[in-house]
N, C-alpha and C. Protein backbone atom coordinates (compact mmCIF):
# COMPACT_ATOMS: atom_id res chain seq x y z
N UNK A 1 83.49 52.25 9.89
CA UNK A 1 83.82 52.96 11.07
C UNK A 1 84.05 54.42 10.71
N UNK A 2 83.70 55.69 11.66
CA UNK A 2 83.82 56.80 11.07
C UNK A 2 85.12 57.81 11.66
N UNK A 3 85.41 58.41 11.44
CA UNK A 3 86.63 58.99 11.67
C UNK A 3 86.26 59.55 13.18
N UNK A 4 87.77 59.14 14.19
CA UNK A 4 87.73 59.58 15.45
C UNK A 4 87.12 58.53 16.56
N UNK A 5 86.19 57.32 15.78
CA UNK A 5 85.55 56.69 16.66
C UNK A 5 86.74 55.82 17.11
N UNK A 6 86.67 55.28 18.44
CA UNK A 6 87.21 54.12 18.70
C UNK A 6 86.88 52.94 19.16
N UNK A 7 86.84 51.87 18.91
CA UNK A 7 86.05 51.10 19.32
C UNK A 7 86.23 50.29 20.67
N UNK A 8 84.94 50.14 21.21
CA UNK A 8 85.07 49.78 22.59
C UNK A 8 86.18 48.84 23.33
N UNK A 9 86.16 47.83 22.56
CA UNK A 9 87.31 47.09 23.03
C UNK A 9 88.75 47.36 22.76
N UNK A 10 88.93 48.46 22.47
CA UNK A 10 90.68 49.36 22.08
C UNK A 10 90.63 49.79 23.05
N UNK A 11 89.80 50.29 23.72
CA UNK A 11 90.10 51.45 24.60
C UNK A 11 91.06 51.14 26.16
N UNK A 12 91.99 52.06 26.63
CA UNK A 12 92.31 51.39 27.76
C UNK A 12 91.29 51.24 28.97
N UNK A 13 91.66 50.29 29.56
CA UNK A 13 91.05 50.02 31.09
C UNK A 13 91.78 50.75 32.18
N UNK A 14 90.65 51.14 32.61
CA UNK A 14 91.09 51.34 34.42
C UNK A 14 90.55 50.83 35.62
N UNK A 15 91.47 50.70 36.46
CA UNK A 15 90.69 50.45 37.94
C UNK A 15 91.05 49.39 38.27
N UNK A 16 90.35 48.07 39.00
CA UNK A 16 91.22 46.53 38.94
C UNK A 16 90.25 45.70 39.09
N UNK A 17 90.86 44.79 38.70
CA UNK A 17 89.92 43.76 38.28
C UNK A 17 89.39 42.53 39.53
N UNK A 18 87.97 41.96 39.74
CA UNK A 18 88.03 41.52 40.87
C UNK A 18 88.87 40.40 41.27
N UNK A 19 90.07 39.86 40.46
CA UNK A 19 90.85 39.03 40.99
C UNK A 19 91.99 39.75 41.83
N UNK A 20 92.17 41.13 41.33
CA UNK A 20 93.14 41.88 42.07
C UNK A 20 92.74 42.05 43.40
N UNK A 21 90.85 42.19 43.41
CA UNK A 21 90.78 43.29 44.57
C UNK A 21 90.42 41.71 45.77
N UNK A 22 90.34 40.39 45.39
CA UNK A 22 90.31 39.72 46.10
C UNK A 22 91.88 39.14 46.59
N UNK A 23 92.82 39.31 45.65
CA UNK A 23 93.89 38.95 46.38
C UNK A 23 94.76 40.33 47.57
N UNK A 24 94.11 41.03 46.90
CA UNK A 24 94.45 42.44 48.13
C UNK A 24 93.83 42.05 49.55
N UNK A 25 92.62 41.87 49.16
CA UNK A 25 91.33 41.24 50.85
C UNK A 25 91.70 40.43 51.40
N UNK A 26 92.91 39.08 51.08
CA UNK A 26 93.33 38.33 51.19
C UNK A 26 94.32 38.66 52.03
N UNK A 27 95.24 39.52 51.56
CA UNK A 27 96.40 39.85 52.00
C UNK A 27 96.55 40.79 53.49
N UNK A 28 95.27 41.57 53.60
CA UNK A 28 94.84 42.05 54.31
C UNK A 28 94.63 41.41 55.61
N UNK A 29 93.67 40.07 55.84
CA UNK A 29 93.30 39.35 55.95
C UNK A 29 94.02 38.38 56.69
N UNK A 30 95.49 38.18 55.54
CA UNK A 30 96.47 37.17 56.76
C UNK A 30 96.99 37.99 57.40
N UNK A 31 96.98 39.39 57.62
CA UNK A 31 98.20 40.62 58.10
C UNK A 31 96.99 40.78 59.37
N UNK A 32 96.65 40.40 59.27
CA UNK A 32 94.94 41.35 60.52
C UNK A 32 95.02 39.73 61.43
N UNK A 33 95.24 39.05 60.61
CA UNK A 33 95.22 37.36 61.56
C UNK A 33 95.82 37.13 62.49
N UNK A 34 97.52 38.27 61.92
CA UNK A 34 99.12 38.03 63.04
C UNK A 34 99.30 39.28 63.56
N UNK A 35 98.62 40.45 63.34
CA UNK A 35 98.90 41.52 64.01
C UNK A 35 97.74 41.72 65.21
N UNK A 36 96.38 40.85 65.26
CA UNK A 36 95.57 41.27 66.24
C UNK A 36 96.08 40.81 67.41
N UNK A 37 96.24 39.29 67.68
CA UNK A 37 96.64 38.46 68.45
C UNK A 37 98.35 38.94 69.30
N UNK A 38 98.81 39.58 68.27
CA UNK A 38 99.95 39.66 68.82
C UNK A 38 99.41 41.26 69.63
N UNK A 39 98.41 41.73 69.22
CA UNK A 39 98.43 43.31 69.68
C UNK A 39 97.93 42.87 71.06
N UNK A 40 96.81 41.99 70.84
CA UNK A 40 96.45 41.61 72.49
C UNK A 40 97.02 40.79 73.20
N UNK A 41 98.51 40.43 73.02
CA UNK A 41 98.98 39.77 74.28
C UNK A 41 100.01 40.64 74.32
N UNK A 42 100.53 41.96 73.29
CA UNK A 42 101.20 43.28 73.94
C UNK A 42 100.36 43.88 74.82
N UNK A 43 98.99 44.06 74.77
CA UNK A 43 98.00 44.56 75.67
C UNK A 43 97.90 43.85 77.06
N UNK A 44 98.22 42.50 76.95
CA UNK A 44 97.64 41.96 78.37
C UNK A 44 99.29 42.10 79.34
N UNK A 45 100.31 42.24 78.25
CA UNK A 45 101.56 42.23 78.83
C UNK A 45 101.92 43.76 79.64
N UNK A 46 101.53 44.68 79.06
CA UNK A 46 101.33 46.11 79.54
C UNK A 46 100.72 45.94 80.76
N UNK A 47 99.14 45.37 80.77
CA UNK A 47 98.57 45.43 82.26
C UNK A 47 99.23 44.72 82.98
N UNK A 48 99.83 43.30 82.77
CA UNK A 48 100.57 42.73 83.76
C UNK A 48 101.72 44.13 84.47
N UNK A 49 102.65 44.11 83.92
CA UNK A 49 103.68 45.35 84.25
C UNK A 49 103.45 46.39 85.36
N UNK A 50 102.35 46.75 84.77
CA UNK A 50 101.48 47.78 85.57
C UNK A 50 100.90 47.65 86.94
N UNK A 51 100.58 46.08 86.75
CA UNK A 51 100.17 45.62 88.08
C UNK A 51 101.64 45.54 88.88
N UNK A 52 102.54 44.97 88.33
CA UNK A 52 103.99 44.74 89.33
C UNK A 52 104.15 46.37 89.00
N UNK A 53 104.56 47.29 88.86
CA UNK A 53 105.23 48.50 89.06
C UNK A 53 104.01 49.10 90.14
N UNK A 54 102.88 48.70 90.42
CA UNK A 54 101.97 49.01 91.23
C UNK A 54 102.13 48.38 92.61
N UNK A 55 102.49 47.25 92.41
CA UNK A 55 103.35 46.33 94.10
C UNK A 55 104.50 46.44 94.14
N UNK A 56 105.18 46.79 93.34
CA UNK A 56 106.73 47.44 93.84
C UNK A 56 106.86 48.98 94.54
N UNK A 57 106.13 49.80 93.88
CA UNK A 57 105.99 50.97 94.53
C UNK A 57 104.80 50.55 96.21
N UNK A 58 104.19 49.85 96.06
CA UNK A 58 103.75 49.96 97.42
C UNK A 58 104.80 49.04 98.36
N UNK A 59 105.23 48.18 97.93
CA UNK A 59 106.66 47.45 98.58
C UNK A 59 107.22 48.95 99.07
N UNK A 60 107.99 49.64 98.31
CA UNK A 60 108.52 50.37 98.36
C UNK A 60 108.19 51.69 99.61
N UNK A 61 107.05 51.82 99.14
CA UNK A 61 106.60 52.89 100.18
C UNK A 61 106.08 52.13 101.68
N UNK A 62 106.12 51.13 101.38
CA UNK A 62 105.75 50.32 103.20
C UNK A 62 106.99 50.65 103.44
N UNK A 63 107.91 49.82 103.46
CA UNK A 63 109.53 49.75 103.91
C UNK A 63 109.68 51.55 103.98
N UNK A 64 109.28 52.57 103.19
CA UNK A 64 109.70 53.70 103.94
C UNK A 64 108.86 54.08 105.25
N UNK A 65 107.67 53.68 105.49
CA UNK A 65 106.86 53.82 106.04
C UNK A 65 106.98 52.84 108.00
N UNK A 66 107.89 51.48 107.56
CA UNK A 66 108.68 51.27 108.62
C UNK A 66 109.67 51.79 109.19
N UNK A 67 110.47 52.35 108.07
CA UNK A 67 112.06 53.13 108.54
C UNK A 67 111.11 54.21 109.49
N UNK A 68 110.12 54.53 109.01
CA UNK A 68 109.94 56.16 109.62
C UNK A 68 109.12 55.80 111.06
N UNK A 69 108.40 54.51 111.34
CA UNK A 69 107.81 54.58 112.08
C UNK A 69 107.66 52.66 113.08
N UNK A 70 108.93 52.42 112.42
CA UNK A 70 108.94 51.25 113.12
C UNK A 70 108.08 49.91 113.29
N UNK A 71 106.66 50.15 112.43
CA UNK A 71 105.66 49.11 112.65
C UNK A 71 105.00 49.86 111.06
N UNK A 72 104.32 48.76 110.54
CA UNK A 72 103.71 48.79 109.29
C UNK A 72 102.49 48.96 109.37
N UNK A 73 101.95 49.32 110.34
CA UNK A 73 100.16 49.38 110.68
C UNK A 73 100.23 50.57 110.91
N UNK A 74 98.95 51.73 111.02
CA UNK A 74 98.80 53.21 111.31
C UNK A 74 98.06 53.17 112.35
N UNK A 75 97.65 53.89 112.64
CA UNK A 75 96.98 54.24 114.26
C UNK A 75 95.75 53.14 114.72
N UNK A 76 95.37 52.89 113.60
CA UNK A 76 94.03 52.19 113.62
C UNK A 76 94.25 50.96 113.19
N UNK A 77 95.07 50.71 112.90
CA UNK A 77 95.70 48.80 112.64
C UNK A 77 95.65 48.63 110.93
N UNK A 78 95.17 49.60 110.13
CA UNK A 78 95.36 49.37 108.58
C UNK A 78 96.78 49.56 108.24
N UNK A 79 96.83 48.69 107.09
CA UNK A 79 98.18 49.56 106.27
C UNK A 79 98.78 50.77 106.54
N UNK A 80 99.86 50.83 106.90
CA UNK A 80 100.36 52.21 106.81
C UNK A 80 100.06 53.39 105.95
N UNK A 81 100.18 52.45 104.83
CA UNK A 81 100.14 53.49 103.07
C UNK A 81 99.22 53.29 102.64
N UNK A 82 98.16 53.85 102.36
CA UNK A 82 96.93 54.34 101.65
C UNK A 82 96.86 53.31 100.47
N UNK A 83 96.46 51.94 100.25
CA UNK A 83 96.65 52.14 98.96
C UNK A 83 94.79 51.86 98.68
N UNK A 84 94.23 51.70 97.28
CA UNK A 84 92.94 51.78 96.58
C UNK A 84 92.35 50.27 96.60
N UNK A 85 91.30 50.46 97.04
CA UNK A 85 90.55 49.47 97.76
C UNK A 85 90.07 49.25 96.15
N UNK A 86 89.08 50.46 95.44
CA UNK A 86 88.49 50.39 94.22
C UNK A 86 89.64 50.94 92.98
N UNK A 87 89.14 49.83 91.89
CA UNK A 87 90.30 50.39 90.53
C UNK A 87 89.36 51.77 90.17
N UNK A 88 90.00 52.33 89.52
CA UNK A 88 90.09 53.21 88.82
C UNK A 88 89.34 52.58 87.26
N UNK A 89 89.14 53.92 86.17
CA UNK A 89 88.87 53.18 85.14
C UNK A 89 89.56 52.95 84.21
N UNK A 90 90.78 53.10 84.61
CA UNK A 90 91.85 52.74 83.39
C UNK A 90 92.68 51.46 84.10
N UNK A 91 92.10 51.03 85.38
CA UNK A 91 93.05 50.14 86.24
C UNK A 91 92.30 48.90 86.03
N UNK A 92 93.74 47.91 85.50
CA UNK A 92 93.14 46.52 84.94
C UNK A 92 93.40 45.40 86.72
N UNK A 93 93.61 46.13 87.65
CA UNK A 93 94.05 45.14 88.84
C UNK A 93 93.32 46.13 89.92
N UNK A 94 92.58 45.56 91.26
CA UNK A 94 92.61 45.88 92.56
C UNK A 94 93.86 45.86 93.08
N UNK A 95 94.29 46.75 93.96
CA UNK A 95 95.54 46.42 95.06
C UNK A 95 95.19 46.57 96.70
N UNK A 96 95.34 45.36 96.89
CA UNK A 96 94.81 45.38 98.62
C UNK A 96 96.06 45.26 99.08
N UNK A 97 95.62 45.68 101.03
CA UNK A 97 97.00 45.50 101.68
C UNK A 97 96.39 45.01 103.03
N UNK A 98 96.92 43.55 103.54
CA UNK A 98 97.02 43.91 105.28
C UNK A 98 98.16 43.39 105.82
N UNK A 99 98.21 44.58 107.07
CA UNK A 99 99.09 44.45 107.70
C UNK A 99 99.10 43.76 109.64
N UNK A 100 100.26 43.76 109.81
CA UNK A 100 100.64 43.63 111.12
C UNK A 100 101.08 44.39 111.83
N UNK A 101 101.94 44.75 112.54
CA UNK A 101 103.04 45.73 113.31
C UNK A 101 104.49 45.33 112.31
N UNK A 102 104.34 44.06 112.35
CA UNK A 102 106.06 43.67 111.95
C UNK A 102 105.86 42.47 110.65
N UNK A 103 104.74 42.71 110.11
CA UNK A 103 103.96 41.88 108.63
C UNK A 103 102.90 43.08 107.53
N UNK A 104 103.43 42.42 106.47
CA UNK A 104 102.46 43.38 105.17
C UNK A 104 102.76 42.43 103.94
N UNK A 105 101.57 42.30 103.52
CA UNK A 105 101.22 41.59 101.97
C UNK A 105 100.28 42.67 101.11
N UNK A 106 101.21 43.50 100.56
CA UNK A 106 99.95 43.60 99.39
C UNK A 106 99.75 42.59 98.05
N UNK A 107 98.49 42.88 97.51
CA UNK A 107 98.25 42.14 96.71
C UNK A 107 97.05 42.66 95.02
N UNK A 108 97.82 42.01 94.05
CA UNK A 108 97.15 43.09 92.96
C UNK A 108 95.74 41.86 92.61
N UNK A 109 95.09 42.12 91.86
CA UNK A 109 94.03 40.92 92.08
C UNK A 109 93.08 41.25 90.45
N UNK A 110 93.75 40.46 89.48
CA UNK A 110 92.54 41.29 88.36
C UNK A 110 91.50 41.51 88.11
N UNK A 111 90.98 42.61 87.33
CA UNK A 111 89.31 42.90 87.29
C UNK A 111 88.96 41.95 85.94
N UNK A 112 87.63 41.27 85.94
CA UNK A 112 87.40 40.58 85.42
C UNK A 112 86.82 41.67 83.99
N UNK A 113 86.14 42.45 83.66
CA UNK A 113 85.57 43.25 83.11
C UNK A 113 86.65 43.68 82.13
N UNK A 114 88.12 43.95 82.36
CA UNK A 114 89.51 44.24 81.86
C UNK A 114 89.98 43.71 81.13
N UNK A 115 89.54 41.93 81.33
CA UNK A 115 90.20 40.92 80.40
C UNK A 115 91.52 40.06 81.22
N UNK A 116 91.51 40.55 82.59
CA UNK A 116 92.32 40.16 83.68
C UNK A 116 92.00 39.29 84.69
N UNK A 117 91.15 38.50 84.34
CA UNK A 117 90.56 37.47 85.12
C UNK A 117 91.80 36.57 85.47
N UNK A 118 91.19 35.88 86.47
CA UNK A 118 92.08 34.78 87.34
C UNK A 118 94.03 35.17 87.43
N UNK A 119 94.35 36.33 87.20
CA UNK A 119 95.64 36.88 87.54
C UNK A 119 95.60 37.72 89.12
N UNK A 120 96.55 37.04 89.69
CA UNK A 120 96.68 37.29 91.53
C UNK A 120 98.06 37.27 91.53
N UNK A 121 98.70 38.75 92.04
CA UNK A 121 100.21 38.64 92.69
C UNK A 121 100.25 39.40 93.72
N UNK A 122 101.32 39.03 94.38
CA UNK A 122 101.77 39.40 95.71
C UNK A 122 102.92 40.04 96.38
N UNK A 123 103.20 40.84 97.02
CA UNK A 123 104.62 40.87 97.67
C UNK A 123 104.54 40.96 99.07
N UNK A 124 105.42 40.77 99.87
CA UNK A 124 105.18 41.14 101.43
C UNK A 124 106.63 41.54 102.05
N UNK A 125 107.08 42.02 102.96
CA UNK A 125 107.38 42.73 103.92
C UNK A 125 108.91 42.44 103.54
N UNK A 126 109.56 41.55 103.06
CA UNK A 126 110.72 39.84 103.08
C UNK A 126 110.69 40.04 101.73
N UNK A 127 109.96 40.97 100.62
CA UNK A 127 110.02 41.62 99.05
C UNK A 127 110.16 40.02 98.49
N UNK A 128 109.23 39.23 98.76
CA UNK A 128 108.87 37.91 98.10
C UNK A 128 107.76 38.03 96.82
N UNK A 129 108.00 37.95 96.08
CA UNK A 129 106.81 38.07 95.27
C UNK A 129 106.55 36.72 94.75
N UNK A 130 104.74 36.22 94.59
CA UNK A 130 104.65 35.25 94.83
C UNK A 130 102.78 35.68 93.59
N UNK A 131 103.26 34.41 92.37
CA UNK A 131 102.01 34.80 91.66
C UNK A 131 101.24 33.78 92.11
N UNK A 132 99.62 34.28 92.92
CA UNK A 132 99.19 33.18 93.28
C UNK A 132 97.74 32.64 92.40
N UNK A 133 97.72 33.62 91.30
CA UNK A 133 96.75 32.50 90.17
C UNK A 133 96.82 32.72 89.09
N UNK A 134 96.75 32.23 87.63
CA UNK A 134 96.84 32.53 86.55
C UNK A 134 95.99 31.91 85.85
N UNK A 135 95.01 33.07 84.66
CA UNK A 135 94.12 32.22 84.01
C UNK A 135 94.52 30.37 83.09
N UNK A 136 93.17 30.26 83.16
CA UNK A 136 93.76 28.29 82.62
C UNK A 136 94.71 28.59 81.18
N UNK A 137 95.30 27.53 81.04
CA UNK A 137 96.33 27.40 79.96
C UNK A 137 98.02 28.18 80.44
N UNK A 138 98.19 28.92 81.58
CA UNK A 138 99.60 29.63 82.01
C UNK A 138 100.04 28.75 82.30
N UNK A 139 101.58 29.18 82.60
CA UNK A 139 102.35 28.46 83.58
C UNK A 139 102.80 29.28 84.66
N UNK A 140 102.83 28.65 86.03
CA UNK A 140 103.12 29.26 86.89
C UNK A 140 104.47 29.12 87.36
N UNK A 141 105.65 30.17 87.91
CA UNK A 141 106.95 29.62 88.54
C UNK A 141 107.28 30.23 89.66
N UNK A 142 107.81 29.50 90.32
CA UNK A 142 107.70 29.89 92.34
C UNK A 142 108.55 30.74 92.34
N UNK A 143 108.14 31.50 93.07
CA UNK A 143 109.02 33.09 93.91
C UNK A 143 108.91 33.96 92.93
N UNK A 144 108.40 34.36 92.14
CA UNK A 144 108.63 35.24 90.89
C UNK A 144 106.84 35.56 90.58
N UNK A 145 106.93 36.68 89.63
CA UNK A 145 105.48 37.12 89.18
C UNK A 145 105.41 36.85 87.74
N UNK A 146 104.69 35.82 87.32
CA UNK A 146 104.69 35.30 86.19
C UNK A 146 104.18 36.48 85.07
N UNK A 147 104.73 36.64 84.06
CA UNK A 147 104.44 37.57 83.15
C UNK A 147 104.20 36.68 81.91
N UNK A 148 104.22 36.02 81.15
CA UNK A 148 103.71 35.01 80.04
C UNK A 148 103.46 34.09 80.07
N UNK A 149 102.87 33.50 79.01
CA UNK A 149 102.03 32.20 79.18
C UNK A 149 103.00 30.77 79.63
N UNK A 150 103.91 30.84 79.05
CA UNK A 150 105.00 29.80 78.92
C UNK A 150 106.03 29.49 80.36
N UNK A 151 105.04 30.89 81.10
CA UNK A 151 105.97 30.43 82.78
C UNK A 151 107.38 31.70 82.81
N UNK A 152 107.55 32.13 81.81
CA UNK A 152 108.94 33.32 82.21
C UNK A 152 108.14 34.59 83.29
N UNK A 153 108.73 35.05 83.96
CA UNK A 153 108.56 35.88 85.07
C UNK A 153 109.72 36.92 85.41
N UNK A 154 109.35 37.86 85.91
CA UNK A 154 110.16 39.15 86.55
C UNK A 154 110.33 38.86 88.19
């Protein structure tokens, strides 16, 4: 051997070895398994919300809309209050409304395209709220707007 050489197998290693870089992929892997699932039923729980803070405020603005004018219909027999026939593109629910003189149901109704299929809630005039469908596998519970799978509600 000549002076200065070192021989190949002395030398240190760098970098990692593929048992490392498969138990890293691994690890990755179970963390991506429990964080997706949970991200999309924080996601579907947000649109729910959204849909009730969307029929509470129109609850809300009918009942001002009686104080001020005694009947819940406008000149022409619609809803008093304006609300959006078409969602929007950030809106995971339709909200319809009809009324009476002395009756009003609106109602949020999900867009299928959203990931909000078969979700339907309601309120009317008497601030009943009433969920009237939920995709298969929910549970549903009377007088209340079901918000998770297991039947708990707001």
């Amino acid at each position: 051997m000549t002076p200065g050489h070192v021989p190949i197998c002395s030398r240190p290693r760098s970098g990692f070895t593929i048992i490392e870089l498969l138990v890293a992929i691994a690890i990755v892997g179970i963390l991506a398994s429990i964080a997706v699932p949970s991200y999309g039923a924080y996601m579907m729980r947000s649109r729910l919300l959204d849909a009730i803070a969307k029929l509470s405020d129109h609850h809300m603005r009918m009942e001002q809309y009686f104080l001020d004018r005694r009947t819940y219909v406008d000149d022409v027999g619609n809803c008093g209050i304006a609300v959006p026939v078409t969602a929007g593109s950030a809106d995971s629910f339709v909200v319809a409304c009809a009324a009476t003189a002395k009756t009003y149901r609106v109602t949020a109704t999900g867009i299928a395209g959203k990931g909000m299929t078969g979700f339907a809630y309601t309120i009317d005039e008497a601030g009943t709220r009433v969920t009237l469908s939920l995709p298969k596998g929910w549970s549903r519970t009377a007088d209340c707007w079901t918000v998770r799978p297991d039947g708990t509600c707001v």
